[in-house]
C-alpha atoms as a PDB file:
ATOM      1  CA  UNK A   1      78.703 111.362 109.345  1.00  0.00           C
ATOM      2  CA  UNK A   2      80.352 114.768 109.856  1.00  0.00           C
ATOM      3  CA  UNK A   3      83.907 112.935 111.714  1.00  0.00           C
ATOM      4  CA  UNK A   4      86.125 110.229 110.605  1.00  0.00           C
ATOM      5  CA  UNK A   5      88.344 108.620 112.859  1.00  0.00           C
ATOM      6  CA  UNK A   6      92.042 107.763 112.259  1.00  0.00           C
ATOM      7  CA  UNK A   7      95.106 106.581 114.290  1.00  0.00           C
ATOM      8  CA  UNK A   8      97.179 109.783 114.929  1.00  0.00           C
ATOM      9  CA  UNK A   9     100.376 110.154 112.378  1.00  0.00           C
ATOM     10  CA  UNK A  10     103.569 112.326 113.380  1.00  0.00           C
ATOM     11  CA  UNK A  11     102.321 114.518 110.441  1.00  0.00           C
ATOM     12  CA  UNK A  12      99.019 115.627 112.402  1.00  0.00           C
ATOM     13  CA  UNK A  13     101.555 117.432 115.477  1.00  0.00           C
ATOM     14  CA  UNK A  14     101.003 120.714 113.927  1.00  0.00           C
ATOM     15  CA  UNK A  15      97.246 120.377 113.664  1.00  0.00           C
ATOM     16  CA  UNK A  16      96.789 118.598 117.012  1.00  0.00           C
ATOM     17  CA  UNK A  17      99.416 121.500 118.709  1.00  0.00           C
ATOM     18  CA  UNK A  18      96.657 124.187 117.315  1.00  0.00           C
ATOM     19  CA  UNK A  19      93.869 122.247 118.501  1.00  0.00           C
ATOM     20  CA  UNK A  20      95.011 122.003 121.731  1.00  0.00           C
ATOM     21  CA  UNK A  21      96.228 124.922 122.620  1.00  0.00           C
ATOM     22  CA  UNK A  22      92.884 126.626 120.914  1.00  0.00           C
ATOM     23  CA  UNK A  23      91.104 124.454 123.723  1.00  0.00           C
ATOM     24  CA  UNK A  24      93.581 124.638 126.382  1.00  0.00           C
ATOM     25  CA  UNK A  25      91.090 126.468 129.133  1.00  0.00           C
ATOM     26  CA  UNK A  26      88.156 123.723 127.882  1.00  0.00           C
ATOM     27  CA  UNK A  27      90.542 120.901 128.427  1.00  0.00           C
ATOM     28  CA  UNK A  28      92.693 121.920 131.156  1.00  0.00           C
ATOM     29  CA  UNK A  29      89.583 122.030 133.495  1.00  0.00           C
ATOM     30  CA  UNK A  30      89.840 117.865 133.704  1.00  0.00           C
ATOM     31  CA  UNK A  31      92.863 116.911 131.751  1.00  0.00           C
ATOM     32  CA  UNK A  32      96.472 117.756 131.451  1.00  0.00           C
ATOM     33  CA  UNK A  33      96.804 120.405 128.275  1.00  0.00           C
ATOM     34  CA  UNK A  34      99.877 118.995 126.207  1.00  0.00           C
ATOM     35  CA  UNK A  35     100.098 120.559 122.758  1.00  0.00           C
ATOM     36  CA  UNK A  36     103.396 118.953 121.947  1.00  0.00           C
ATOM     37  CA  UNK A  37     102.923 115.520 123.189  1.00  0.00           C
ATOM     38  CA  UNK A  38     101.492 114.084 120.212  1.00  0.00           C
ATOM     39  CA  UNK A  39     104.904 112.673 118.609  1.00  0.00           C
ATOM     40  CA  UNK A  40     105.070 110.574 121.871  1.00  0.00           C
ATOM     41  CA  UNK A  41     101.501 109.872 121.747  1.00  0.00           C
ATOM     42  CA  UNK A  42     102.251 108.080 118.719  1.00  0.00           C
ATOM     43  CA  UNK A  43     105.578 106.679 119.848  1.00  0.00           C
ATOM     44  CA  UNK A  44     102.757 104.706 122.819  1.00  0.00           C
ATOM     45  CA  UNK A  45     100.836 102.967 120.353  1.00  0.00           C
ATOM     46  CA  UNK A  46     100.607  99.405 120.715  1.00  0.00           C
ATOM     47  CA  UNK A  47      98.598  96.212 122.357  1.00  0.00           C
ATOM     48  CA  UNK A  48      97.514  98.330 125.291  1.00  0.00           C
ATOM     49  CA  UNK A  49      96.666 101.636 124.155  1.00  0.00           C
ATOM     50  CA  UNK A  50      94.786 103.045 121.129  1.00  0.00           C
ATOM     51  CA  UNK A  51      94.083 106.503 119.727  1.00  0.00           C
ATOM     52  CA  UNK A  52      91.705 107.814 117.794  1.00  0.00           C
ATOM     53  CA  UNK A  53      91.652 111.763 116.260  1.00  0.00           C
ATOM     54  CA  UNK A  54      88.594 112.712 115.139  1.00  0.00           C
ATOM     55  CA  UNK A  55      88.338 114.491 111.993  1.00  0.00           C
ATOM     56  CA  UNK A  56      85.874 116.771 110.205  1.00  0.00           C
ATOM     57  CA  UNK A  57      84.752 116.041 106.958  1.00  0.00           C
ATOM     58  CA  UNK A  58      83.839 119.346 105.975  1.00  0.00           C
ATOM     59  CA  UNK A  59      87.089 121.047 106.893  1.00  0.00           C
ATOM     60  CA  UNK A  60      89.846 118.814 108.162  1.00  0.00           C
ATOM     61  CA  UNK A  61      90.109 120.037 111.146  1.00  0.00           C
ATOM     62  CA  UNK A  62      90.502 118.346 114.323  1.00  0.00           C
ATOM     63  CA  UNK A  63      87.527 117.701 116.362  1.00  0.00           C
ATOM     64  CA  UNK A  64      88.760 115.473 119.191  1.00  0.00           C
ATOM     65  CA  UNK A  65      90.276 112.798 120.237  1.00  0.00           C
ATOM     66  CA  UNK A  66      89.849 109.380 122.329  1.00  0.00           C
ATOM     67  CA  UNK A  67      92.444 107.366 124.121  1.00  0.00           C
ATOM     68  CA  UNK A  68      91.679 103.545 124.429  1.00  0.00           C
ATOM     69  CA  UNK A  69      93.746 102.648 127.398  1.00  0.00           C
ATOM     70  CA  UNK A  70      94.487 100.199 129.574  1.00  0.00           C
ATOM     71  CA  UNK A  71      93.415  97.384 127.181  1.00  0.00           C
ATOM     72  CA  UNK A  72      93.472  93.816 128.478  1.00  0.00           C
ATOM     73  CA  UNK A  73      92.668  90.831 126.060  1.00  0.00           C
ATOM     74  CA  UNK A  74      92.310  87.125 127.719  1.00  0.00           C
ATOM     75  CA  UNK A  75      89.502  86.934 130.182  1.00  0.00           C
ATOM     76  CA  UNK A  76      88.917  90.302 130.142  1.00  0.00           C
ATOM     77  CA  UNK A  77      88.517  92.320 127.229  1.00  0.00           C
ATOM     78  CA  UNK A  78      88.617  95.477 128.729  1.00  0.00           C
ATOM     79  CA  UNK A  79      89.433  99.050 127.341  1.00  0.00           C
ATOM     80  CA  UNK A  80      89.472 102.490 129.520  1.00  0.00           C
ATOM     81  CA  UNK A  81      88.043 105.257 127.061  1.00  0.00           C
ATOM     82  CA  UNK A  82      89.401 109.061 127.749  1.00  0.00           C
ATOM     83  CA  UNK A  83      88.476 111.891 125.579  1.00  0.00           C
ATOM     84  CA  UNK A  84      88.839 115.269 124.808  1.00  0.00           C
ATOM     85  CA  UNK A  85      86.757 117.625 122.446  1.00  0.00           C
ATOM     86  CA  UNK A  86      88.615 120.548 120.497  1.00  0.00           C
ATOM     87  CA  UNK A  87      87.301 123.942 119.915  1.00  0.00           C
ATOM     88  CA  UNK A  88      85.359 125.469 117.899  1.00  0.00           C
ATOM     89  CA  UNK A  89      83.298 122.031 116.874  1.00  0.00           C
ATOM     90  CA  UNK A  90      82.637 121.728 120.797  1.00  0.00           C
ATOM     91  CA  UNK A  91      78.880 121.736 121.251  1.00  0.00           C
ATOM     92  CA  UNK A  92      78.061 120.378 117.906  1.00  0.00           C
ATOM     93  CA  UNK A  93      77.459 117.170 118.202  1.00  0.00           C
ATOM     94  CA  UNK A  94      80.626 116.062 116.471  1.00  0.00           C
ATOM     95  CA  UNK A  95      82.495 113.965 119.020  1.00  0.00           C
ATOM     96  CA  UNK A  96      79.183 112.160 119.797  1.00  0.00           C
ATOM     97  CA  UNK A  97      79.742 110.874 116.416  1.00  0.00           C
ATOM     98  CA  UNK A  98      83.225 110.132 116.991  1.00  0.00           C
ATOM     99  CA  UNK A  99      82.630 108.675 120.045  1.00  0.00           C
ATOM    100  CA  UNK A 100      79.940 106.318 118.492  1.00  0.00           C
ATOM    101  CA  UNK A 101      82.588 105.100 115.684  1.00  0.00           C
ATOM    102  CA  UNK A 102      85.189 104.485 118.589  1.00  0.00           C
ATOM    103  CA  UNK A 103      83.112 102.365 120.699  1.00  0.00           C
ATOM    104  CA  UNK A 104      81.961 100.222 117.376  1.00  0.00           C
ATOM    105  CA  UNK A 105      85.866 100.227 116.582  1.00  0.00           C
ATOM    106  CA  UNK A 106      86.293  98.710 119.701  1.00  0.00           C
ATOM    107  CA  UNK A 107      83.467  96.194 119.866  1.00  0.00           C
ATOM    108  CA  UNK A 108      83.966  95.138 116.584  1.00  0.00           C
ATOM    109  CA  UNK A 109      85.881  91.373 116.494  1.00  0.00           C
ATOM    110  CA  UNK A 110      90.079  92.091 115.715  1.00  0.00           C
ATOM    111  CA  UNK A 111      89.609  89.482 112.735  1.00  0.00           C
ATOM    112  CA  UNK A 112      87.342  92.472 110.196  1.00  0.00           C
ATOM    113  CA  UNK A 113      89.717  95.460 111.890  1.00  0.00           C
ATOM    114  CA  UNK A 114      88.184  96.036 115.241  1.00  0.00           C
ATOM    115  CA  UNK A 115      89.843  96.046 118.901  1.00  0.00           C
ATOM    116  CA  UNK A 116      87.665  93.203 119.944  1.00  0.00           C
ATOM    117  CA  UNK A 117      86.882  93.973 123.062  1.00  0.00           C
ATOM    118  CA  UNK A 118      84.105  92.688 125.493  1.00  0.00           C
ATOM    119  CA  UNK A 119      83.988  95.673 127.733  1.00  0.00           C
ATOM    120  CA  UNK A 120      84.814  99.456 127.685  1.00  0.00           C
ATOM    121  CA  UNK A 121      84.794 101.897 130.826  1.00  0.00           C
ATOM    122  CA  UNK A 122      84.749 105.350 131.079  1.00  0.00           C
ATOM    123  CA  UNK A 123      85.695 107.183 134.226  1.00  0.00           C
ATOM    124  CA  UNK A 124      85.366 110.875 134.378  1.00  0.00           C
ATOM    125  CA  UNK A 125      85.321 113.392 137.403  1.00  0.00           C
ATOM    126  CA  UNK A 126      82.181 114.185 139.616  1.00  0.00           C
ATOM    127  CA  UNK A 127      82.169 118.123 138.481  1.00  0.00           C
ATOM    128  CA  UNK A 128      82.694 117.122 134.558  1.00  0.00           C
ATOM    129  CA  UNK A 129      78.850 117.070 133.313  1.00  0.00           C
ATOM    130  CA  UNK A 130      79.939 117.502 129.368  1.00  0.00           C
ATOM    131  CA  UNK A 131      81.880 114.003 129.888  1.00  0.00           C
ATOM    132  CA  UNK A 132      78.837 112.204 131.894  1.00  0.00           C
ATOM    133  CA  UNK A 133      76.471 113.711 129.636  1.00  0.00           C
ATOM    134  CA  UNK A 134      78.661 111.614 126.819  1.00  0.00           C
ATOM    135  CA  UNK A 135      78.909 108.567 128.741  1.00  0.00           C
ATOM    136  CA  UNK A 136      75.007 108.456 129.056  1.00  0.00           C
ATOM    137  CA  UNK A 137      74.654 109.276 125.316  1.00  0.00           C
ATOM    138  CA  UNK A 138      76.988 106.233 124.026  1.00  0.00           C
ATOM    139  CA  UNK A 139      74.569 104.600 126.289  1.00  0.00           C
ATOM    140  CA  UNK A 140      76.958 103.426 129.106  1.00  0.00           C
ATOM    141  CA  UNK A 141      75.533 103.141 133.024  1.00  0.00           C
ATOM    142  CA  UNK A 142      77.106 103.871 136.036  1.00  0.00           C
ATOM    143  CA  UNK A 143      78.814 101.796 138.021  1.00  0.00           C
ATOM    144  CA  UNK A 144      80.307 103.401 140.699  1.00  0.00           C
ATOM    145  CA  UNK A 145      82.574 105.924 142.571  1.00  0.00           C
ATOM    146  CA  UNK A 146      86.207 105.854 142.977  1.00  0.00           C
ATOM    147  CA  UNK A 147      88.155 107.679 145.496  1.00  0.00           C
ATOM    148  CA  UNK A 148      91.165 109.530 144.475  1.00  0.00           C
ATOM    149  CA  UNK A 149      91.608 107.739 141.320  1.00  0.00           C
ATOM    150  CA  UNK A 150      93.593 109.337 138.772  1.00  0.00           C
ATOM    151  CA  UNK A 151      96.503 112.526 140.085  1.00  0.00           C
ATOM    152  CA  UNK A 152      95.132 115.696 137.895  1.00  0.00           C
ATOM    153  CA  UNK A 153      96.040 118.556 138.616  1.00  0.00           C
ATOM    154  CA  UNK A 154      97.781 118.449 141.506  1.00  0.00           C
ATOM    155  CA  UNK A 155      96.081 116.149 143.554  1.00  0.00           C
ATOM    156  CA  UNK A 156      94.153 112.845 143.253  1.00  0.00           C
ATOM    157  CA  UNK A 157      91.213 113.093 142.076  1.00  0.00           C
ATOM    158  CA  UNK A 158      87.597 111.101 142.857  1.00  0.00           C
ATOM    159  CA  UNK A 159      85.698 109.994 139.687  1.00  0.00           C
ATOM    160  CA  UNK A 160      82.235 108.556 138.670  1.00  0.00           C
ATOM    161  CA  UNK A 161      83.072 105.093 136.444  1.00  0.00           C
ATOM    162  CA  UNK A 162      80.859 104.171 133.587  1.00  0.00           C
ATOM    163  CA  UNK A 163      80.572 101.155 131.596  1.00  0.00           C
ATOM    164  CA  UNK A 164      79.378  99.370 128.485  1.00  0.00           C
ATOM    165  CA  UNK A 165      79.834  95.725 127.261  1.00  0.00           C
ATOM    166  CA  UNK A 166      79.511  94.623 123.636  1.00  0.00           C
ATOM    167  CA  UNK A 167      76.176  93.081 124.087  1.00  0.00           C
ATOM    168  CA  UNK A 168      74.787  96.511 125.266  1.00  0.00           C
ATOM    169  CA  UNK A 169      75.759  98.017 122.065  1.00  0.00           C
ATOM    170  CA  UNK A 170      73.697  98.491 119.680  1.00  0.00           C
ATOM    171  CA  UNK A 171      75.620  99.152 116.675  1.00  0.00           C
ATOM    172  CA  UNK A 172      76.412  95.300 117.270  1.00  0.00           C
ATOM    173  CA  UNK A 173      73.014  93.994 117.278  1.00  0.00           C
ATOM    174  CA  UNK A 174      71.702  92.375 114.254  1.00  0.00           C
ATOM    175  CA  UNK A 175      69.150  93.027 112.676  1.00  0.00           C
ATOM    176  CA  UNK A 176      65.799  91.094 113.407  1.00  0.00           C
END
């Protein structure tokens, strides 16, 4: 693996400042551009959200990063995945990989580290291929269409929702 993934800590603000402002045009196109938000990014950590930076091996630098949101345990198990990839490693093939390790994270039962979730979904805007194109590469299927979900930008905006459940994944499956 070229990415490990790691809570954020107050001492990444620097790095994740430069990483976002370095991919402030890439990013702002779906998601709000905060450079500085990271300290309460970390301050939000808890039973209902998770976040994950993903960091090169090679370098240290910061490759991207994935927000678990919305996470309800009981009944439903459910997680909201957002994500945002950091240049220059955008294009590599990097935050696949950090993707992948996220979505085991999350799968995996809370008992050997995990989130223990059931279900994950990932909802991303009609015009974003890059962020479909990663939905269908963790393997995820479409569910639906939601008008004026999320306000971006200015305005509310429509999105395509994905999902995945734990017996879908196959970094879960055992072996044969």
């Amino acid at each position: 693996m070229r990415v490990e993934i790691r809570a954020p800590r107050l001492s990444d603000a620097t790095l994740y400042a430069a990483a976002v402002r370095r991919s402030a045009e890439h990013v702002g196109r779906w998601n709000p551009v905060e450079p500085d938000g990271l300290v309460d990014l970390v301050r939000r950590q808890g039973e209902s959200l998770r976040t994950f930076l993903f960091v090169n091996t090679e370098d240290g630098g910061l490759v991207g990063s994935c927000n678990v949101a919305n996470i309800v345990k009981g009944r439903f198990c459910n997680g909201s995945l957002g994500y945002n990839s950091y240049l220059p490693y955008n294009g590599t093939g990097r935050m696949t990989e950090g993707m992948r390790l996220v979505v085991d994270r999350c799968f995996t039962p809370e008992s050997i580290g995990g989130l223990g979730l059931h279900r994950l979904e990932i909802n991303v805007q009609p015009e974003n291929h890059p962020s479909i194109g990663m939905a269908k590469r963790l393997g995820f299927r479409h569910e639906g269409y939601t008008p004026r979900m999320l306000y971006l930008q200015g305005g509310w905006r429509d999105h395509e929702r994905f999902a995945l459940t734990a017996e879908e994944w196959p970094g879960l499956q055992p072996n044969p």
